[in-house]
Each structure stands twice: as structure tokens, then as C-alpha cells.
Protein backbone atom coordinates (compact mmCIF):
# COMPACT_ATOMS: atom_id res chain seq x y z
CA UNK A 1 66.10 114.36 95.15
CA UNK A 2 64.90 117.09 97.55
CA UNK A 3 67.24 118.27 99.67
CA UNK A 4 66.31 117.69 103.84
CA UNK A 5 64.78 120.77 105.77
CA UNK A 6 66.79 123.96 106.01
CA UNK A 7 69.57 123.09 103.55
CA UNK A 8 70.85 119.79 105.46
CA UNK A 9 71.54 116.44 103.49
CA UNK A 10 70.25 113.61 104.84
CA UNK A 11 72.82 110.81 105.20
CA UNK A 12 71.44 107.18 105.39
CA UNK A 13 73.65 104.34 106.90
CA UNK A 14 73.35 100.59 105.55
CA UNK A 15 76.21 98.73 107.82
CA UNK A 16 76.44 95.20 109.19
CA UNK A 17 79.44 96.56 112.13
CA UNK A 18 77.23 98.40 114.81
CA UNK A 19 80.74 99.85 116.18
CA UNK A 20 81.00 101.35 112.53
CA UNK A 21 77.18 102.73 112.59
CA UNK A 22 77.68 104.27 116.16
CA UNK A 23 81.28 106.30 115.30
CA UNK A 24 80.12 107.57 112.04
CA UNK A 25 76.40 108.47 113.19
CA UNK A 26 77.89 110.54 115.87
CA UNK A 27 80.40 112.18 113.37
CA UNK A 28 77.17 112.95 110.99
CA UNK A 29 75.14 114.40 114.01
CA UNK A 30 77.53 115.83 114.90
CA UNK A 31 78.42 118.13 111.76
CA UNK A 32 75.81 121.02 110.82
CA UNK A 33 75.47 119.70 107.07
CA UNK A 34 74.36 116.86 107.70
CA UNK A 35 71.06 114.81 109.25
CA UNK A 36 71.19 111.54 110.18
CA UNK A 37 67.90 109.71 108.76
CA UNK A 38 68.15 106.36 109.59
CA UNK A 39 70.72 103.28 109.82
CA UNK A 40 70.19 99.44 108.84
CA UNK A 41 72.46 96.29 108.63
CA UNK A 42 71.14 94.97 105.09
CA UNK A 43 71.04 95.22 101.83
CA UNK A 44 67.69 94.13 101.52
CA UNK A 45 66.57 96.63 104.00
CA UNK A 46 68.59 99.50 102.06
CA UNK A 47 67.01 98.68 98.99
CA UNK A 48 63.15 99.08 100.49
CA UNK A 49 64.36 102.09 101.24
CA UNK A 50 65.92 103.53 98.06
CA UNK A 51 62.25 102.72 96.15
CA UNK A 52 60.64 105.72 97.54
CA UNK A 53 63.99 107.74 99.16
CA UNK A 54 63.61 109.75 102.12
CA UNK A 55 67.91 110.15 102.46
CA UNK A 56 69.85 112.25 100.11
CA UNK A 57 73.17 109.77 99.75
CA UNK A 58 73.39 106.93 101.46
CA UNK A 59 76.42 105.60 103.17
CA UNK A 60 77.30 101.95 102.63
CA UNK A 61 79.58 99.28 104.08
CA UNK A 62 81.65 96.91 101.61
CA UNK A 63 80.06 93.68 103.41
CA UNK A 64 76.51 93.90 104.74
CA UNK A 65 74.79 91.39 106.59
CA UNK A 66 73.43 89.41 103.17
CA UNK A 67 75.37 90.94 100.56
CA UNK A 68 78.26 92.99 99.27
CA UNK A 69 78.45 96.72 98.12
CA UNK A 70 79.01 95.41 94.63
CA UNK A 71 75.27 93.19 95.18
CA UNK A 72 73.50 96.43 96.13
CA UNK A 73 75.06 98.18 93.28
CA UNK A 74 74.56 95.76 90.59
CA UNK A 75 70.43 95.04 92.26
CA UNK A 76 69.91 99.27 92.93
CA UNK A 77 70.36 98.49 88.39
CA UNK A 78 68.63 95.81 87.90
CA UNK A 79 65.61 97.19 89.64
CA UNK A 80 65.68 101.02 88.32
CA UNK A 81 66.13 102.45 91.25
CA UNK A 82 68.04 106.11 91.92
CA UNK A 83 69.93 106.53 95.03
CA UNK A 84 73.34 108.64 95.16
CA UNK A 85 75.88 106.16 96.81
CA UNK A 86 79.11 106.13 99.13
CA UNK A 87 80.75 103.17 99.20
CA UNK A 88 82.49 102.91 102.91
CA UNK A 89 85.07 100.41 102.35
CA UNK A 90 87.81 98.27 105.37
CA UNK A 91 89.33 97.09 101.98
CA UNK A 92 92.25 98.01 100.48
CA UNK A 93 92.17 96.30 97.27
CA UNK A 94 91.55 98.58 94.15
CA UNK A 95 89.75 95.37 92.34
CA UNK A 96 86.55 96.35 94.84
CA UNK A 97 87.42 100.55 93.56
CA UNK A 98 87.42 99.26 90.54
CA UNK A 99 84.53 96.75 90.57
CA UNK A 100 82.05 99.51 92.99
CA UNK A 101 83.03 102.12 89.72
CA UNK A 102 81.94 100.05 86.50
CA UNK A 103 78.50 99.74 88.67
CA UNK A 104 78.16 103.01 88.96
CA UNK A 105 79.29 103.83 92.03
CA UNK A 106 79.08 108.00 93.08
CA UNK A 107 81.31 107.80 95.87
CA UNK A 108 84.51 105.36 97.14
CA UNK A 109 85.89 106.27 100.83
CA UNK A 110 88.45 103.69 103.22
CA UNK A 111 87.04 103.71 106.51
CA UNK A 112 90.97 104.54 107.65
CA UNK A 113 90.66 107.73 105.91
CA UNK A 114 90.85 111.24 107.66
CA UNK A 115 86.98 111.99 108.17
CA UNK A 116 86.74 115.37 106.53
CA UNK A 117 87.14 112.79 103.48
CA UNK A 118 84.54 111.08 103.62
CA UNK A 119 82.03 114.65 104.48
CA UNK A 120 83.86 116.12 101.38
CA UNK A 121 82.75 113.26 99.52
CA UNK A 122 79.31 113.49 100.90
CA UNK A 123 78.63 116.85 100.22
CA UNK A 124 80.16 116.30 96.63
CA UNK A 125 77.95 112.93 95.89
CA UNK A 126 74.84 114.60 97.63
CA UNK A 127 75.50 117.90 95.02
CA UNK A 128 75.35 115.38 92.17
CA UNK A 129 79.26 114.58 91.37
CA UNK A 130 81.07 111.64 91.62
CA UNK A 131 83.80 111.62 94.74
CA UNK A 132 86.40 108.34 94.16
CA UNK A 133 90.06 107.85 95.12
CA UNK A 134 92.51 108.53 92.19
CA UNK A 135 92.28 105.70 89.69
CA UNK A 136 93.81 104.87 86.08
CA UNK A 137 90.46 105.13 84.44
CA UNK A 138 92.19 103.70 80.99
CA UNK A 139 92.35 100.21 83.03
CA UNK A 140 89.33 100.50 84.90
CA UNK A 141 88.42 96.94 82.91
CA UNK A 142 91.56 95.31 83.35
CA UNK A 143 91.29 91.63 85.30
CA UNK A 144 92.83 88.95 85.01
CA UNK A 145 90.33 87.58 82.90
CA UNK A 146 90.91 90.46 80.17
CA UNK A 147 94.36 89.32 79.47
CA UNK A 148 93.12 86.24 77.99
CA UNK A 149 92.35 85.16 74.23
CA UNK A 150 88.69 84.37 73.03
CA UNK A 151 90.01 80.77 73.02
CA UNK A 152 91.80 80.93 76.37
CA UNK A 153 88.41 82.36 77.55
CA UNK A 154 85.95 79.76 76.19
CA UNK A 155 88.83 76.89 77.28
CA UNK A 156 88.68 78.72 80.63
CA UNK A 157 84.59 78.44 80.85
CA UNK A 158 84.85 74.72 80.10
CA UNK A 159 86.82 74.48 83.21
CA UNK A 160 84.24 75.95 85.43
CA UNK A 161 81.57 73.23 84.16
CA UNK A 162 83.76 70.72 84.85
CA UNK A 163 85.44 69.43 81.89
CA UNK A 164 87.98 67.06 82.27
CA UNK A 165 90.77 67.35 79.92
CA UNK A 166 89.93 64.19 78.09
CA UNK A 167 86.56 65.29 77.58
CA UNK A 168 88.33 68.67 76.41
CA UNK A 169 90.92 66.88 73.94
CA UNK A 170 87.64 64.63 72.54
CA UNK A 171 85.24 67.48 71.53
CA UNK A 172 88.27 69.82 70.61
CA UNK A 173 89.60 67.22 68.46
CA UNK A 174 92.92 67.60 70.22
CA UNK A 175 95.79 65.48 71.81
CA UNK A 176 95.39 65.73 75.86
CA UNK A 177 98.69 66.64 76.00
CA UNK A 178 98.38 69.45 73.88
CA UNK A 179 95.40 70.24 76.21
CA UNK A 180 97.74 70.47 78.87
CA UNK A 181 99.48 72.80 77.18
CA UNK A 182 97.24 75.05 76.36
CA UNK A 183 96.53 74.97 80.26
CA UNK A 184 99.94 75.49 81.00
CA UNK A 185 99.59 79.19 79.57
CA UNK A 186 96.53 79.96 80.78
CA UNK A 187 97.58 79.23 84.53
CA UNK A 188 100.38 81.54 83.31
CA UNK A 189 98.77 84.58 82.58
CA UNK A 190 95.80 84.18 85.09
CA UNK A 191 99.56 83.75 87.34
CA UNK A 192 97.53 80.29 89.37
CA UNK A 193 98.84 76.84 89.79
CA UNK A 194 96.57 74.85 89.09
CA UNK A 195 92.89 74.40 88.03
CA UNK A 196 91.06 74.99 91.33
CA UNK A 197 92.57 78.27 91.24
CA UNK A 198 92.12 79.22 87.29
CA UNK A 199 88.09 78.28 88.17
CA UNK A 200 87.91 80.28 91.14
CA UNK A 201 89.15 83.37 90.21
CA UNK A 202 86.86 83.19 86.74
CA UNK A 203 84.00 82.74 89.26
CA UNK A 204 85.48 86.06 91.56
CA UNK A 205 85.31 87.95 87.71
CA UNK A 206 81.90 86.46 86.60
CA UNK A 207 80.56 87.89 89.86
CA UNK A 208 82.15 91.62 89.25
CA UNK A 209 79.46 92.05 86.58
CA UNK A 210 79.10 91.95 82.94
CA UNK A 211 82.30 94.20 81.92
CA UNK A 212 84.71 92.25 84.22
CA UNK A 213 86.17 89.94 81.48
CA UNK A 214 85.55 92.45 78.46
């Protein structure tokens, strides 16, 4: 990407909190590296603008107005498009961290952190480098899901269509109560109580992308 008139980068804003937009378009105007090119609230709208990019990194909230920073990510992919990212996250939890990374992510910032971290990590992303907090990079694909067997799996995707363990035990060729069982340790290491729980968190991993059980 070009770089913006006389050596600035040009930061783009995609955020759904119009509080968040106005501090952290007056912290960009405010710094001499940096030109503000534009702001919008969705993801749609951020990804018309990353086909033909006018912004040099691009600055956007977990949670937009119709989809996540993970959606963007995974659909900026799907469609071939280029655009040097910042996730700007109000969540603590390092499954997004890890989640925004195996999608390629450039840049990770917590919108509680100091702001010279998040221009650091601008400047970084917009010279081409990848800015993220510290992270184990050897467990970058742990989940929940990864703990389990390939049978433990495919018993676990039975659940989500709806199976009931009858129907399990008669096309397994197994007792139900041995069914149970085998339920019993799944709930275990996926540490739920029940199956309501085991299916919704395999539907939280399904949604993380294709390495999130691997």
C-alpha cells in the first residue's frame, strides 16, 4: 500500500461505539504520524472499503454493528482482499487473541491499554509487522475442542444435530448406558454439565474457523 501524503499513515476506524470513534479519532488527529481517513460502524461498510484501500491499517472494534472482528477477518479471506489490521478489543479473553491470530490478524490492542500502545502498534502494523500481546504461540490451537478424541469429536457432532442417545446407542450398536458413559467423559474434559452446554460451546469453536478443533 502507498503510504498517505508527506510520510503520514492513514488510520481507518470501523466501530459500532461512537464514544470509542470520537476519543480515538481525536488521539489520531491529534498525533503527527497519523491521518485520520474515515470512520464507519460496520463490517460490511469496512469491507467496501478494503476492495480498493484508500487507509494504510485500519482500526477495528471486537463487535461491530453486524458482525465480529473474527467475521471481518475470516470474510477480508474469503474474498482476497489485503488490508493491514488492528484489532481494538473491550475483551479480555485470550480465546478472541487467540481466535483474531489464526485469521491472520496484524495487530491485537485492549482498548484499556496505555495509548502509546496502540500508536506503537500502528506504526509497526502500517510498516508491515505484526504487533500482538505476548502469547504461547505453541498453544495458539488449543480449545476445548482439541482435547478431545476423533471419537469424542464425531460423538460430540452427533450431539449438535440432535441425536438422542437412543438413536446414538442404535446406529453405534451400543448399550444407552454405555452411551451415557461415553458422555460422562466428554462433559468432563469439555469441563460442562450437561448437553446444552457440550453443543454450545462446539458451536462457539465451529465458529472460530477451520483450525479451532484441529
Amino acid at each position: 500500500m502507498r503510504g498517505a501524503p508527506e510520510g503520514l499513515f492513514r488510520v481507518l476506524i470501523a466501530e459500532r461505539n461512537p464514544l470509542v470513534v470520537a476519543a480515538l479519532g481525536d488521539m489520531i488527529k491529534n498525533d503527527a504520524r497519523f491521518e485520520l481517513v474515515g470512520s464507519m460502524q460496520s463490517g460490511e461498510a469496512f469491507l467496501a472499503a478494503a476492495v480498493k484501500p484508500e487507509f494504510d491499517v485500519a482500526v477495528l472494534g471486537w463487535k461491530l454493528s453486524d458482525m465480529n472482528g473474527a467475521e471481518v477477518l475470516e470474510e477480508l479471506r474469503q474474498r482476497g482482499l489485503h488490508a493491514r489490521v488492528i484489532i481494538f478489543s473491550n475483551d479480555h479473553d485470550i480465546a478472541i487473541l487467540k481466535q483474531c491470530v489464526r485469521l491472520g490478524v496484524q495487530g491485537y490492542c485492549y482498548q484499556f491499554d496505555d495509548p502509546a500502545i496502540l500508536f506503537d502498534t500502528l506504526v509497526a502494523v502500517a510498516h508491515g509487522r505484526i504487533c500482538i500481546p505476548y502469547l504461547d504461540v505453541s498453544k495458539i490451537n488449543d480449545t476445548p475442542l482439541s482435547r478431545l478424541t476423533t471419537r469424542e469429536r464425531e460423538l460430540l457432532a452427533v450431539l449438535a444435530d440432535g441425536w438422542t442417545n437412543l438413536q446414538i446407542a442404535a446406529r453405534t450398536g451400543i448399550s444407552e448406558n454405555t452411551v451415557k458413559y461415553h458422555l460422562k467423559n466428554l462433559y468432563d474434559k469439555l469441563e460442562v454439565r450437561n448437553r446444552a452446554m457440550a453443543v454450545a460451546l462446539y458451536a462457539t469453536e465451529k465458529s472460530r474457523g477451520p483450525q479451532a478443533s484441529s
